[in-house]
PDB file of N, CA and C in Angstrom:
ATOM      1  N   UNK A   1     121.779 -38.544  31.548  1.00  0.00           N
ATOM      2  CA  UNK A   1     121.681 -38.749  32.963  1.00  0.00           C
ATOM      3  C   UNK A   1     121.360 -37.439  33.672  1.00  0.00           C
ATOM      4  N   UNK A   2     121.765 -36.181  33.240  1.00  0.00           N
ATOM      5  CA  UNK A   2     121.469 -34.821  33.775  1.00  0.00           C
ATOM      6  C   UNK A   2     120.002 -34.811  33.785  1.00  0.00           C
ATOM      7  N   UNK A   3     119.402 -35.037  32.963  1.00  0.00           N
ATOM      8  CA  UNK A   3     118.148 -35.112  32.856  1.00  0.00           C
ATOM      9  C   UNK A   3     117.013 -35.666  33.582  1.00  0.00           C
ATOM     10  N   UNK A   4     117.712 -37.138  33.778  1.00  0.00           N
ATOM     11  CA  UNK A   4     116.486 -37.639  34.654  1.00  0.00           C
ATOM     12  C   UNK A   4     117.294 -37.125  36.228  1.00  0.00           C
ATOM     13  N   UNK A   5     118.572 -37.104  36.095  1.00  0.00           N
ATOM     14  CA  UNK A   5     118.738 -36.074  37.605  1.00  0.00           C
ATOM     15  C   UNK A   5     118.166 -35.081  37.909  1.00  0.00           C
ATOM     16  N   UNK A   6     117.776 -34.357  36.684  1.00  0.00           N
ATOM     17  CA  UNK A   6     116.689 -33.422  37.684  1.00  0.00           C
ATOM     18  C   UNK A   6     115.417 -33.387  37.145  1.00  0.00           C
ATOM     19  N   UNK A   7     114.850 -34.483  36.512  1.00  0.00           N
ATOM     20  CA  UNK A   7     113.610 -34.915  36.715  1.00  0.00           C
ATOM     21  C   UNK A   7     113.413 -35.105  38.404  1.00  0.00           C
ATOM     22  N   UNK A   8     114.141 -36.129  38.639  1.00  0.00           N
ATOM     23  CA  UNK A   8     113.919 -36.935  39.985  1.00  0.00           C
ATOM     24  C   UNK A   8     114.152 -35.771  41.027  1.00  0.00           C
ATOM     25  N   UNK A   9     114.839 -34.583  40.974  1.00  0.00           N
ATOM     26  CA  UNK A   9     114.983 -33.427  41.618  1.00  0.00           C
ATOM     27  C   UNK A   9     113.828 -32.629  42.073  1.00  0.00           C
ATOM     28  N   UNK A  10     112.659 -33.089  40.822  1.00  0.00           N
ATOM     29  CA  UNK A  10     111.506 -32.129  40.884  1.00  0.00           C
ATOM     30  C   UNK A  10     110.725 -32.073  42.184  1.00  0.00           C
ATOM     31  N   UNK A  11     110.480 -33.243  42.577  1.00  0.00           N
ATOM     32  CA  UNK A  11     109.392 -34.093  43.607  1.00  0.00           C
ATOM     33  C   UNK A  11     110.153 -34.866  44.615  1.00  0.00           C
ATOM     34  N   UNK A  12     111.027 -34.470  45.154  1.00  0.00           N
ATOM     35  CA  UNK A  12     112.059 -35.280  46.342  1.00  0.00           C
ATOM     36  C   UNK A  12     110.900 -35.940  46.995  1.00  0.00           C
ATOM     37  N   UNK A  13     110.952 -37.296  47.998  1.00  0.00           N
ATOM     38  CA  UNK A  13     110.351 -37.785  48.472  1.00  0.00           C
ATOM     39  C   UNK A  13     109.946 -37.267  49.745  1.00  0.00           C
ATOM     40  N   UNK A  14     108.497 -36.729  50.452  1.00  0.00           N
ATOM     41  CA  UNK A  14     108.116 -35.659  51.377  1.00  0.00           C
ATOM     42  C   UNK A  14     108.422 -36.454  52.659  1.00  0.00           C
ATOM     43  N   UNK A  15     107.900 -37.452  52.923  1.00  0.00           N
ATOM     44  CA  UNK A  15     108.448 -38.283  54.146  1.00  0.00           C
ATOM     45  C   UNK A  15     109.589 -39.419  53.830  1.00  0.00           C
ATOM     46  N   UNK A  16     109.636 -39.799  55.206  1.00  0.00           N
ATOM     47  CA  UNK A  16     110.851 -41.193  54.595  1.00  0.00           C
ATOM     48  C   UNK A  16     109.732 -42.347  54.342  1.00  0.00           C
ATOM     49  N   UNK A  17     109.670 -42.927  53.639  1.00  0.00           N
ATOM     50  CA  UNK A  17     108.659 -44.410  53.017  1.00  0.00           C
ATOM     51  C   UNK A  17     109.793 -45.514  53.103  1.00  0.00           C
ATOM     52  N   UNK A  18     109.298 -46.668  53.357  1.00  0.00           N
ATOM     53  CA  UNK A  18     109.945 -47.848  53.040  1.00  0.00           C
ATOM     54  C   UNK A  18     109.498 -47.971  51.263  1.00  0.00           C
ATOM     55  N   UNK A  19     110.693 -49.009  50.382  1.00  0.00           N
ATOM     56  CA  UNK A  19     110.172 -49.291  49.583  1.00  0.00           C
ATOM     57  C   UNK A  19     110.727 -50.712  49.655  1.00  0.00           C
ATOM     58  N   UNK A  20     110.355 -51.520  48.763  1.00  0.00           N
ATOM     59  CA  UNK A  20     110.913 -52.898  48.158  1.00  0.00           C
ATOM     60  C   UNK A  20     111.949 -52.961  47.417  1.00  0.00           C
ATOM     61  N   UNK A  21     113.425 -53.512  47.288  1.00  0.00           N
ATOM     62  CA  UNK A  21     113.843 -53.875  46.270  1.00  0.00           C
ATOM     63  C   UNK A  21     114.147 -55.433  46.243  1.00  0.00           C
ATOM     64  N   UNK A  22     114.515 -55.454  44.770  1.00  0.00           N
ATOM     65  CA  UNK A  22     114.894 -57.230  44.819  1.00  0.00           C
ATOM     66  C   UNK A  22     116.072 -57.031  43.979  1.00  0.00           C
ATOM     67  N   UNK A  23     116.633 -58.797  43.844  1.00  0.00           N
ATOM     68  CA  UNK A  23     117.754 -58.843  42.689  1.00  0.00           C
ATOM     69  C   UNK A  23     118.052 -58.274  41.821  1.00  0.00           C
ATOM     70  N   UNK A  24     116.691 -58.078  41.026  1.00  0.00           N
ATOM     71  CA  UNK A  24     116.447 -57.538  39.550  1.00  0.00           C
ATOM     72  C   UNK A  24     116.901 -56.218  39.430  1.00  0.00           C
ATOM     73  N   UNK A  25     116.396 -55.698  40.902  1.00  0.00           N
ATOM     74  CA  UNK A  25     116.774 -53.896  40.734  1.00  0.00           C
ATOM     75  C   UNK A  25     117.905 -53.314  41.686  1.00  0.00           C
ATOM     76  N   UNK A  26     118.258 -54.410  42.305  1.00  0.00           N
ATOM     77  CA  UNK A  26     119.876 -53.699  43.230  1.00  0.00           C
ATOM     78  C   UNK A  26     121.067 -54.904  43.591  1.00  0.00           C
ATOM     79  N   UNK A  27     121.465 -54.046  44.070  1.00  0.00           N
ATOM     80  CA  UNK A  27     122.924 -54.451  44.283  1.00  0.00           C
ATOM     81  C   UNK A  27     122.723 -55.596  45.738  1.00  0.00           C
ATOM     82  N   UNK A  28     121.950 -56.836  45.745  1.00  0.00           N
ATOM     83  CA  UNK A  28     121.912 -57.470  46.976  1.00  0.00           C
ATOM     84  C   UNK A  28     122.842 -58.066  47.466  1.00  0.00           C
ATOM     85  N   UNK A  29     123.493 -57.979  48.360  1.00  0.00           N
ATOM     86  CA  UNK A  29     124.663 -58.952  48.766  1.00  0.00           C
ATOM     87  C   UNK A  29     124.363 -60.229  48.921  1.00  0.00           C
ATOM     88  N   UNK A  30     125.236 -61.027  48.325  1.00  0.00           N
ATOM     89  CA  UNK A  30     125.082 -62.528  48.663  1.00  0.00           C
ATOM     90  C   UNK A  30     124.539 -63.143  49.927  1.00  0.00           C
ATOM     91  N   UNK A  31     125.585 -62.759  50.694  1.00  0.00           N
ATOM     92  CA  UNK A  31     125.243 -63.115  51.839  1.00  0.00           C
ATOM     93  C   UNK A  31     125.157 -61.970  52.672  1.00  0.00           C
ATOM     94  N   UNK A  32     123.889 -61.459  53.769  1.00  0.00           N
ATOM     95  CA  UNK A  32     123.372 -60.430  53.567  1.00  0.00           C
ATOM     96  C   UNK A  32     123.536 -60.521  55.168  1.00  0.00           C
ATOM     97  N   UNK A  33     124.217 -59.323  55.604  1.00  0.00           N
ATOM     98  CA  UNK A  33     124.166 -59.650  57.440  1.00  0.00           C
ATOM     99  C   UNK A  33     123.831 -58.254  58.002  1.00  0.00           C
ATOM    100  N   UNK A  34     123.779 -58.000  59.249  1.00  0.00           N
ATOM    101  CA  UNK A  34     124.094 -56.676  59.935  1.00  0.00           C
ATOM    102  C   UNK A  34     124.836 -55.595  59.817  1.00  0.00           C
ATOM    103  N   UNK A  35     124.514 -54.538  59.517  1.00  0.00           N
ATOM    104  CA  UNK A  35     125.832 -53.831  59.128  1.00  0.00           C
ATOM    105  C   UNK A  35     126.745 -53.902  58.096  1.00  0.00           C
ATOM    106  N   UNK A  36     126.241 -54.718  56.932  1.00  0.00           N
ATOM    107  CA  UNK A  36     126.518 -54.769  55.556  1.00  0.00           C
ATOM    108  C   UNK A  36     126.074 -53.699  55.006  1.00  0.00           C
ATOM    109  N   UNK A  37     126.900 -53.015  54.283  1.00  0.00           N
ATOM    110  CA  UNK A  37     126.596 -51.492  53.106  1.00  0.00           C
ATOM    111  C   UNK A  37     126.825 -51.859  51.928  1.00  0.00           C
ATOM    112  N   UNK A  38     125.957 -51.185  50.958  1.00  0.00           N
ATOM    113  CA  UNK A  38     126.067 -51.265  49.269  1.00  0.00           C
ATOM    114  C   UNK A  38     125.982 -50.332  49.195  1.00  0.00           C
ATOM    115  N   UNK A  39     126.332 -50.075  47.483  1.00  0.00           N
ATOM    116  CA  UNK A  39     126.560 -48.442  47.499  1.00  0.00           C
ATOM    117  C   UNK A  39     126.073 -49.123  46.076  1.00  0.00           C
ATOM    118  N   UNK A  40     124.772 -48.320  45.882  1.00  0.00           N
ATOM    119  CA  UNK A  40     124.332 -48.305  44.338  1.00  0.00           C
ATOM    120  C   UNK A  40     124.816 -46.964  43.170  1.00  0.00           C
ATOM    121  N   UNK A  41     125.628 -46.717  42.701  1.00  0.00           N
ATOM    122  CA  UNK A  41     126.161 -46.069  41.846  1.00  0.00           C
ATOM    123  C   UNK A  41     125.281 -45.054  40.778  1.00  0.00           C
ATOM    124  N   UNK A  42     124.273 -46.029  40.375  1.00  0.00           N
ATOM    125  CA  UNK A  42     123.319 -45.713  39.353  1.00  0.00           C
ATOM    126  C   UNK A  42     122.255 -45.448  40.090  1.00  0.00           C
ATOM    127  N   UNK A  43     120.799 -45.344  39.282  1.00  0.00           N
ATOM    128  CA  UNK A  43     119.365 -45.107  39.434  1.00  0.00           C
ATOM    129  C   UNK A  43     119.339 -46.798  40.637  1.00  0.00           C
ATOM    130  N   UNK A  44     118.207 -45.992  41.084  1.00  0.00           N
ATOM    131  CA  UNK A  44     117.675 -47.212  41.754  1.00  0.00           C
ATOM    132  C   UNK A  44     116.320 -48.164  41.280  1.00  0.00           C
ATOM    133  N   UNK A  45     116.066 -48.649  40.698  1.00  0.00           N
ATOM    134  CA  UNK A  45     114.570 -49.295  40.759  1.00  0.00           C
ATOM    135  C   UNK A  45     114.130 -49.604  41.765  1.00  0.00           C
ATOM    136  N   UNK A  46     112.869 -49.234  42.786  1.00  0.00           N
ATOM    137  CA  UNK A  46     112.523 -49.275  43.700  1.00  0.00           C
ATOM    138  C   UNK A  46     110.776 -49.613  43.303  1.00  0.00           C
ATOM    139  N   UNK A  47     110.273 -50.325  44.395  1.00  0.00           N
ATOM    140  CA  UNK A  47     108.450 -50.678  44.385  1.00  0.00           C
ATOM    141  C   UNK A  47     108.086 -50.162  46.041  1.00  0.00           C
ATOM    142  N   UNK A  48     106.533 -50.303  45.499  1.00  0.00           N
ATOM    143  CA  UNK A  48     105.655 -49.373  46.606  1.00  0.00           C
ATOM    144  C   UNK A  48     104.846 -50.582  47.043  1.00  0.00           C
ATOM    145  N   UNK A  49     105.405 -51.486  48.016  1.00  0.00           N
ATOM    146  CA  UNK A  49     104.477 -52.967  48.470  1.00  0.00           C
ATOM    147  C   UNK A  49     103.876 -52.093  49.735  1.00  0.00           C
ATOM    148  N   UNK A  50     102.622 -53.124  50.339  1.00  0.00           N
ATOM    149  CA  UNK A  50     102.540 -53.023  51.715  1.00  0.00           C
ATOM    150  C   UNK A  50     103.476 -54.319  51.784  1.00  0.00           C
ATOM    151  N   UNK A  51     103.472 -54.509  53.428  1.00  0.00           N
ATOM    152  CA  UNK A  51     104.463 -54.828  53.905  1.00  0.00           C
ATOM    153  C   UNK A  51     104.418 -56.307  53.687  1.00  0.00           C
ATOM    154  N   UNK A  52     103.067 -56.824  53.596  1.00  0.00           N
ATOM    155  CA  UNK A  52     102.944 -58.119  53.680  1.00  0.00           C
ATOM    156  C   UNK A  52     103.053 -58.731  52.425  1.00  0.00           C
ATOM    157  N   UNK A  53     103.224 -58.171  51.242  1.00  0.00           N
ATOM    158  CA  UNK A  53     102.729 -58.211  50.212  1.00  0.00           C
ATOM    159  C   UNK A  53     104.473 -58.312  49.215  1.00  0.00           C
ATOM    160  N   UNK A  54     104.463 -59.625  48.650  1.00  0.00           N
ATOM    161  CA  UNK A  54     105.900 -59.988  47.905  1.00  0.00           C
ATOM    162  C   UNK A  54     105.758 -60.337  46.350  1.00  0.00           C
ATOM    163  N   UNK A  55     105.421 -59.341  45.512  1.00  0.00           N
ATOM    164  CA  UNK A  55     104.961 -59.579  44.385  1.00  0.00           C
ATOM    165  C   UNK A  55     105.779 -60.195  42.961  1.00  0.00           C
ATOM    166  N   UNK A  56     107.267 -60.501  43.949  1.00  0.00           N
ATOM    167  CA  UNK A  56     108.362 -61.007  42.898  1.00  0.00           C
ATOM    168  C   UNK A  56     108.705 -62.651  43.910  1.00  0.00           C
ATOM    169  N   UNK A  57     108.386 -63.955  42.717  1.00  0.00           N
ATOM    170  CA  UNK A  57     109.625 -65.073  43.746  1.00  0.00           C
ATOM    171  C   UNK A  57     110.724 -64.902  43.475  1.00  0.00           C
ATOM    172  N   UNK A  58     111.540 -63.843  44.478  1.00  0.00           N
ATOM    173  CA  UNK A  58     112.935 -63.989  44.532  1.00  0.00           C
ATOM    174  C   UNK A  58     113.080 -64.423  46.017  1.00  0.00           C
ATOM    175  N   UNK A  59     114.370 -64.657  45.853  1.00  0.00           N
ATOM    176  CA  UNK A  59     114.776 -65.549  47.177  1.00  0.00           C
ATOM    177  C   UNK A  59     115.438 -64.547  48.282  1.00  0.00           C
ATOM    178  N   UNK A  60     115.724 -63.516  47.583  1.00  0.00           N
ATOM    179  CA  UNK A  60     115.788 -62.402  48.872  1.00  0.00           C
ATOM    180  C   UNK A  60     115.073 -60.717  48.724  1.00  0.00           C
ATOM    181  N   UNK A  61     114.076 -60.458  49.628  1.00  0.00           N
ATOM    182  CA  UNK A  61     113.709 -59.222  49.275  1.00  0.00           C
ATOM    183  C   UNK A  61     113.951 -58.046  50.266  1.00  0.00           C
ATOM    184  N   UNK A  62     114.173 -57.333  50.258  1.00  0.00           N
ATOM    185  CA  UNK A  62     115.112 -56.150  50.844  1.00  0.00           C
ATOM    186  C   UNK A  62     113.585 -54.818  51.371  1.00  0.00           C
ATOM    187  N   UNK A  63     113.604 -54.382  52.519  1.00  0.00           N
ATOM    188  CA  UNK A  63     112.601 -53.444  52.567  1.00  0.00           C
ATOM    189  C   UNK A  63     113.267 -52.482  53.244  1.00  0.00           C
ATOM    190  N   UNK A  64     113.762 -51.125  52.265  1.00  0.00           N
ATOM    191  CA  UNK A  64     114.573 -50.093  52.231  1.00  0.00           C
ATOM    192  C   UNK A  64     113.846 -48.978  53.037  1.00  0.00           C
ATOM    193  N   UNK A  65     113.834 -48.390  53.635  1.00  0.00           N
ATOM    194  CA  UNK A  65     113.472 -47.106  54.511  1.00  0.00           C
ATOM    195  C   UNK A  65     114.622 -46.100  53.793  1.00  0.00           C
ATOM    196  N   UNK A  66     113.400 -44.638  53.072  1.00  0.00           N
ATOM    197  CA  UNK A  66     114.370 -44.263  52.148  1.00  0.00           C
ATOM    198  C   UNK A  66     113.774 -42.304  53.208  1.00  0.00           C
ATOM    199  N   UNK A  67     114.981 -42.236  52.755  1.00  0.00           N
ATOM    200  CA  UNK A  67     114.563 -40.845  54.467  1.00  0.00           C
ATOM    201  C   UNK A  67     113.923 -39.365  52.928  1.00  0.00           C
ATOM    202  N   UNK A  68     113.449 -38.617  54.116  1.00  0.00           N
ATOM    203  CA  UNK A  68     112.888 -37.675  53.124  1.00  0.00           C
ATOM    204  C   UNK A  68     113.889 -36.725  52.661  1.00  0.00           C
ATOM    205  N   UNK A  69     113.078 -36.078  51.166  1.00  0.00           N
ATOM    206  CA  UNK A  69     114.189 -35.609  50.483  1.00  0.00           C
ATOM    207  C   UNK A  69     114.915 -36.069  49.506  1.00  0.00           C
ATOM    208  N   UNK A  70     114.895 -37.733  49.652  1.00  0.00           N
ATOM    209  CA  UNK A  70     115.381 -38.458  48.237  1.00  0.00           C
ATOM    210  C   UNK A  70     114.654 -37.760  46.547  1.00  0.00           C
ATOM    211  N   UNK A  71     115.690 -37.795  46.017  1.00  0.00           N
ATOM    212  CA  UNK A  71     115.338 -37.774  44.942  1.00  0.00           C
ATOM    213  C   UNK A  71     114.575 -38.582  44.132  1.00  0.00           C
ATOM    214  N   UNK A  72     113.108 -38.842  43.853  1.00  0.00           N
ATOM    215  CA  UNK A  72     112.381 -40.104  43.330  1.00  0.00           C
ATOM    216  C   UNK A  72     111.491 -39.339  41.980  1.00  0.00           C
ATOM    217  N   UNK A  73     111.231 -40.119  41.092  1.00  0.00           N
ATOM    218  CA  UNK A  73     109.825 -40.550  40.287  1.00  0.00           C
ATOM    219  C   UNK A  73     109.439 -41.395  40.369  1.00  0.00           C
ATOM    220  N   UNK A  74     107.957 -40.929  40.486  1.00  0.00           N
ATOM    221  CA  UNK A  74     106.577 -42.616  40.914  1.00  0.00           C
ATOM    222  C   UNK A  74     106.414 -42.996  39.546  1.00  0.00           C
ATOM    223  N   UNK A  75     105.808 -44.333  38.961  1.00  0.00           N
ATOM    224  CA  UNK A  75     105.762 -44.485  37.743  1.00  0.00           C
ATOM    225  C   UNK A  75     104.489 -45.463  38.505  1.00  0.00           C
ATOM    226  N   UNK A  76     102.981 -45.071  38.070  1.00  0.00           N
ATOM    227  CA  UNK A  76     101.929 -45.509  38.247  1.00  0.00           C
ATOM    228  C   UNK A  76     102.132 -47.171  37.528  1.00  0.00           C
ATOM    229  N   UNK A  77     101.631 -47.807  38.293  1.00  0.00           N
ATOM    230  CA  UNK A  77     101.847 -49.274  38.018  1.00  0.00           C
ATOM    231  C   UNK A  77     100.801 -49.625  36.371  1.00  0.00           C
ATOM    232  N   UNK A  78     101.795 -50.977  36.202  1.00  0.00           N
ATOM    233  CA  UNK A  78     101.052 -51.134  34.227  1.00  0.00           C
ATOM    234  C   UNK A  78      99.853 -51.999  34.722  1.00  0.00           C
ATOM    235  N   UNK A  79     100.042 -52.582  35.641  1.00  0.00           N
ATOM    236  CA  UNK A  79      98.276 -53.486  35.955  1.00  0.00           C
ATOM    237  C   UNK A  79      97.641 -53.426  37.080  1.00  0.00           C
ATOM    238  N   UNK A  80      96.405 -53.573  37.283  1.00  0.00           N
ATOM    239  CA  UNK A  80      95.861 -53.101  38.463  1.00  0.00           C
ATOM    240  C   UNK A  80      96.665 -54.128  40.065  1.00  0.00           C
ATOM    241  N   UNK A  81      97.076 -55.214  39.898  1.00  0.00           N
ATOM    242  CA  UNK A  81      97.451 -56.147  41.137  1.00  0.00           C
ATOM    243  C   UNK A  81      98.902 -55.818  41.462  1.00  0.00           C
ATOM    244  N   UNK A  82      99.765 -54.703  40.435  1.00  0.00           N
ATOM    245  CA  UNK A  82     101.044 -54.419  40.252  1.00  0.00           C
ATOM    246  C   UNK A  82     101.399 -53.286  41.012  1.00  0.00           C
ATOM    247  N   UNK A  83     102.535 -53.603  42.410  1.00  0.00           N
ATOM    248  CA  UNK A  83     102.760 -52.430  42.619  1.00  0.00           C
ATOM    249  C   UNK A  83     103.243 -50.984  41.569  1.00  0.00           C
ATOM    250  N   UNK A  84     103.503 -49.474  42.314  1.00  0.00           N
ATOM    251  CA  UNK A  84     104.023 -48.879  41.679  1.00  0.00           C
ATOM    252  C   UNK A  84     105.354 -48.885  42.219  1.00  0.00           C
ATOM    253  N   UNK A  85     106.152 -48.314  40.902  1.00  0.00           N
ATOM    254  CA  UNK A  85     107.599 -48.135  40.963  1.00  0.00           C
ATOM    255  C   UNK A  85     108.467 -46.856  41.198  1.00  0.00           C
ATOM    256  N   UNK A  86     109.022 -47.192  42.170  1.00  0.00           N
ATOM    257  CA  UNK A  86     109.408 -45.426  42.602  1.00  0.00           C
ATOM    258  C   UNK A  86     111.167 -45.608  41.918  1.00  0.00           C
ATOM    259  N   UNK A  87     111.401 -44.605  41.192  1.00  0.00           N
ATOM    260  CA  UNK A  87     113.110 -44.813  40.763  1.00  0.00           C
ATOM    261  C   UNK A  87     113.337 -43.752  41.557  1.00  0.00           C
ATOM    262  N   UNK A  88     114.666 -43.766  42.397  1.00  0.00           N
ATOM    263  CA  UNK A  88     115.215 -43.215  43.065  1.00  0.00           C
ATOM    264  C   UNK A  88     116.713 -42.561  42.822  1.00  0.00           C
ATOM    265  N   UNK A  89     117.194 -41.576  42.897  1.00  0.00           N
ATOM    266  CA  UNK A  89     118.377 -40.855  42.715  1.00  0.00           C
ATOM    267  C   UNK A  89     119.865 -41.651  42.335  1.00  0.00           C
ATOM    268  N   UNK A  90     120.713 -41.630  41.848  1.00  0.00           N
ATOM    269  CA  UNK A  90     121.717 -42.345  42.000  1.00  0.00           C
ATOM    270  C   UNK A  90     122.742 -41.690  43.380  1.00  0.00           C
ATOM    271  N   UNK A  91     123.638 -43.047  43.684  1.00  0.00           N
ATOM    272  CA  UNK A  91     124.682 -42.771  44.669  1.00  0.00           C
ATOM    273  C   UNK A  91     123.839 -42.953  46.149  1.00  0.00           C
ATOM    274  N   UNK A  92     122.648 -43.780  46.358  1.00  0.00           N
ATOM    275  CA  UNK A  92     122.484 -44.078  47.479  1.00  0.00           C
ATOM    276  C   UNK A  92     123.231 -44.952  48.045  1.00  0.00           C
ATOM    277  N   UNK A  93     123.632 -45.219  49.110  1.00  0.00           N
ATOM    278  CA  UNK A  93     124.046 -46.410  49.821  1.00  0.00           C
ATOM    279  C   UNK A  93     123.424 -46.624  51.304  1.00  0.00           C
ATOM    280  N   UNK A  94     123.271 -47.902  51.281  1.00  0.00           N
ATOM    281  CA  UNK A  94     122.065 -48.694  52.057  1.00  0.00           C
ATOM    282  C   UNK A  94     122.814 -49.379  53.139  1.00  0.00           C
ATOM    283  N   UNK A  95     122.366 -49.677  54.449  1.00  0.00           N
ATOM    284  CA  UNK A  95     122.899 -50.559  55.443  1.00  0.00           C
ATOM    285  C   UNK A  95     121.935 -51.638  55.742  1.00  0.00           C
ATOM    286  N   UNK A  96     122.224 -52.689  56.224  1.00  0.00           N
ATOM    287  CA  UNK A  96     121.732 -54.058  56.890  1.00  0.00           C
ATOM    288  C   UNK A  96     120.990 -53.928  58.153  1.00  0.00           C
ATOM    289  N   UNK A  97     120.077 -53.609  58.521  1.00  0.00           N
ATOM    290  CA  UNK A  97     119.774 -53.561  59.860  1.00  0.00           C
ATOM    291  C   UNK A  97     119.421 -55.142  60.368  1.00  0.00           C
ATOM    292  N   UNK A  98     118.435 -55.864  59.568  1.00  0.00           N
ATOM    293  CA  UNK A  98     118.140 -57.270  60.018  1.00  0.00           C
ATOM    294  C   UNK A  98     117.848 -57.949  58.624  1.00  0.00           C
ATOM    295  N   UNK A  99     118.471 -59.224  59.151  1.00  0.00           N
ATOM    296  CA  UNK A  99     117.665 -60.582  58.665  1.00  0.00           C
ATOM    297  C   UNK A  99     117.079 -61.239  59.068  1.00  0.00           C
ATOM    298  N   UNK A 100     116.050 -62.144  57.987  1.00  0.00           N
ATOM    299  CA  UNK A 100     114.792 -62.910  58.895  1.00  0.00           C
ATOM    300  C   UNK A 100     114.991 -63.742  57.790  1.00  0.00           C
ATOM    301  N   UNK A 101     115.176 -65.344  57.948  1.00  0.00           N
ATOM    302  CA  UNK A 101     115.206 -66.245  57.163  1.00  0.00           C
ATOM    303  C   UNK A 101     113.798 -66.830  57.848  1.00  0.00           C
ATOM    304  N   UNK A 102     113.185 -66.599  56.041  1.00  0.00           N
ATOM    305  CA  UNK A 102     111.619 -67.392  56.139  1.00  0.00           C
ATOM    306  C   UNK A 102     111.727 -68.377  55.137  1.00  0.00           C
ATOM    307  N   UNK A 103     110.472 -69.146  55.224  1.00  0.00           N
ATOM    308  CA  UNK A 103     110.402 -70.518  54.526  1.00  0.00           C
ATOM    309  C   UNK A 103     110.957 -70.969  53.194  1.00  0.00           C
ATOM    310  N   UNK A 104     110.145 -69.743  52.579  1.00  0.00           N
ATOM    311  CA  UNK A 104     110.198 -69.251  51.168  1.00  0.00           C
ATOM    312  C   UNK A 104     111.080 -68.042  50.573  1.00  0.00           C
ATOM    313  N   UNK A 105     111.857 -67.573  51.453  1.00  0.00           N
ATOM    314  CA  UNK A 105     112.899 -66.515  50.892  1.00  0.00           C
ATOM    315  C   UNK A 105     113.379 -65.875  52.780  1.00  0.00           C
ATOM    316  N   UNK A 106     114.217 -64.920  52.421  1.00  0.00           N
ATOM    317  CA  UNK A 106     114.625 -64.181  53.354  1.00  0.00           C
ATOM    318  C   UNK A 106     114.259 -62.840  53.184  1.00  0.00           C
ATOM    319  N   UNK A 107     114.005 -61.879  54.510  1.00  0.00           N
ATOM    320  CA  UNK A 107     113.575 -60.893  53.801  1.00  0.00           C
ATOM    321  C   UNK A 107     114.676 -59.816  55.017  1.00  0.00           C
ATOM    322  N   UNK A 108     115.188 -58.770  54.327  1.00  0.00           N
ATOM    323  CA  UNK A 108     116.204 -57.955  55.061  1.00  0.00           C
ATOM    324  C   UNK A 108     115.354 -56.665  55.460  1.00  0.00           C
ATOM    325  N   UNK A 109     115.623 -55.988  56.207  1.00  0.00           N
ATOM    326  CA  UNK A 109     115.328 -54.883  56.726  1.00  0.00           C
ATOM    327  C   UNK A 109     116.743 -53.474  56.610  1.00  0.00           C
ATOM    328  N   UNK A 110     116.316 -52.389  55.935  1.00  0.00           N
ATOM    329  CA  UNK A 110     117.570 -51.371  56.035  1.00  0.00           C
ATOM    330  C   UNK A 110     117.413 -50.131  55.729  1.00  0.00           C
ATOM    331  N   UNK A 111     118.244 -49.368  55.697  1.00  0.00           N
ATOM    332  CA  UNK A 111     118.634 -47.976  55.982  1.00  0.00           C
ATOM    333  C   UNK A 111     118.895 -47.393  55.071  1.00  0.00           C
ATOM    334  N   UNK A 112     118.417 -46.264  54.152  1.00  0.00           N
ATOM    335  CA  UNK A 112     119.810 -45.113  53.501  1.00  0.00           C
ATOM    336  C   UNK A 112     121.173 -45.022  54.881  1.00  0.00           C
ATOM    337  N   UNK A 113     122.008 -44.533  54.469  1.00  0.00           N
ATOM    338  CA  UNK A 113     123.078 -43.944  55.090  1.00  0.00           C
ATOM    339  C   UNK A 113     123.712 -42.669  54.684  1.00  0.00           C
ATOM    340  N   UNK A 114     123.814 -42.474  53.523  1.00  0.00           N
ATOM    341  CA  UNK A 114     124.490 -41.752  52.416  1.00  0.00           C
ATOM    342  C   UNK A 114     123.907 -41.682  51.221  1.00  0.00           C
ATOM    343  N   UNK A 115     123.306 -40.370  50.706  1.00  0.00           N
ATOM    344  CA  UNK A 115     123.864 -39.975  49.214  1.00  0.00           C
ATOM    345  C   UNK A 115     125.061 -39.514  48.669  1.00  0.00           C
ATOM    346  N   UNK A 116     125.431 -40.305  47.874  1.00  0.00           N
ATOM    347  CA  UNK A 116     126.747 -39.676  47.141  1.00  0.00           C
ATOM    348  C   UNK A 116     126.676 -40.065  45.324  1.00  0.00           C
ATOM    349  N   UNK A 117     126.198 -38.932  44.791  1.00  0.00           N
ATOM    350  CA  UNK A 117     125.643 -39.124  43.202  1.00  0.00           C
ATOM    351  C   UNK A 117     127.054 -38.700  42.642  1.00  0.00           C
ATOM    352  N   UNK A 118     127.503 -39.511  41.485  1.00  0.00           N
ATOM    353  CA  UNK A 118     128.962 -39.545  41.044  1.00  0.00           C
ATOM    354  C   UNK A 118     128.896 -38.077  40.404  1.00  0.00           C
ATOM    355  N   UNK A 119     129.960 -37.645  40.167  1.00  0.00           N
ATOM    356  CA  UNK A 119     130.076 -36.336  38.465  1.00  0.00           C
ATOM    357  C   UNK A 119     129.573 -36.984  37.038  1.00  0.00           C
ATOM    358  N   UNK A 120     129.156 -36.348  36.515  1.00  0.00           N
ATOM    359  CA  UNK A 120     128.265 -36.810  35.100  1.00  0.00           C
ATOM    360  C   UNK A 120     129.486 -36.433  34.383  1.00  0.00           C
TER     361      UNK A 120
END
C-alpha cells in the first residue's frame, strides 16, 4: 500500500474534476440524501465520463467533484467507447449535495470534504 501511496503522490490532481463512481467502486449509501457522508477507507476507483454519458446500468451513479491536489493515477481506458479510470488516494470522504431521481436510475451530486488516509 506504501507504494501505490506514493505512486498516486506523484501527479496529485491539478484542478478539482468531477469524476463518476458507482456501486462497483464505492461505498454508496442505500438510501442516499443531503448531507449524507461516506468515508472510503481504501483506494478509490473512480471514471472520467462527460456528464451526460452513463457507461455502467447501475441504479445509482454518484458524480464526485474531487478538489485539487488529490492524490490520483489515470489508467488510459482498455477500449476505445470506455471511459478512463482515475484511482484516487485512500481516506477520502464524500458529502451528498443532491439527488435527482430519473427514470432509469438516480443520479447524486457531491463533494470531497476530508482526506484522512489511515497508518499503514
Amino acid at each position: 500500500m506504501a507504494l501505490i501511496d506514493s505512486a498516486l503522490a506523484v501527479r496529485p490532481t491539478v484542478d478539482p474534476i468531477v469524476v463518476t463512481l458507482t456501486g462497483a467502486s464505492a461505498r454508496i449509501p442505500d438510501d442516499p440524501a443531503p448531507g449524507t457522508r461516506t468515508f472510503e477507507p481504501s483506494f478509490l476507483t473512480s471514471y472520467l465520463t462527460g456528464k451526460d454519458y452513463r457507461p455502467f446500468p447501475q441504479a445509482t451513479v454518484v458524480r464526485l467533484l474531487i478538489p485539487e491536489g488529490t492524490p490520483a493515477l489515470f489508467q488510459e481506458p482498455a477500449l476505445p467507447d470506455n471511459p478512463g479510470t482515475l484511482l484516487l488516494g485512500r481516506g477520502i470522504e464524500w458529502e451528498i449535495d443532491r439527488v435527482v431521481t430519473l427514470p432509469d436510475h438516480t443520479l447524486v451530486t457531491a463533494h470531497v470534504v476530508a482526506r484522512r488516509p489511515g497508518d499503514l
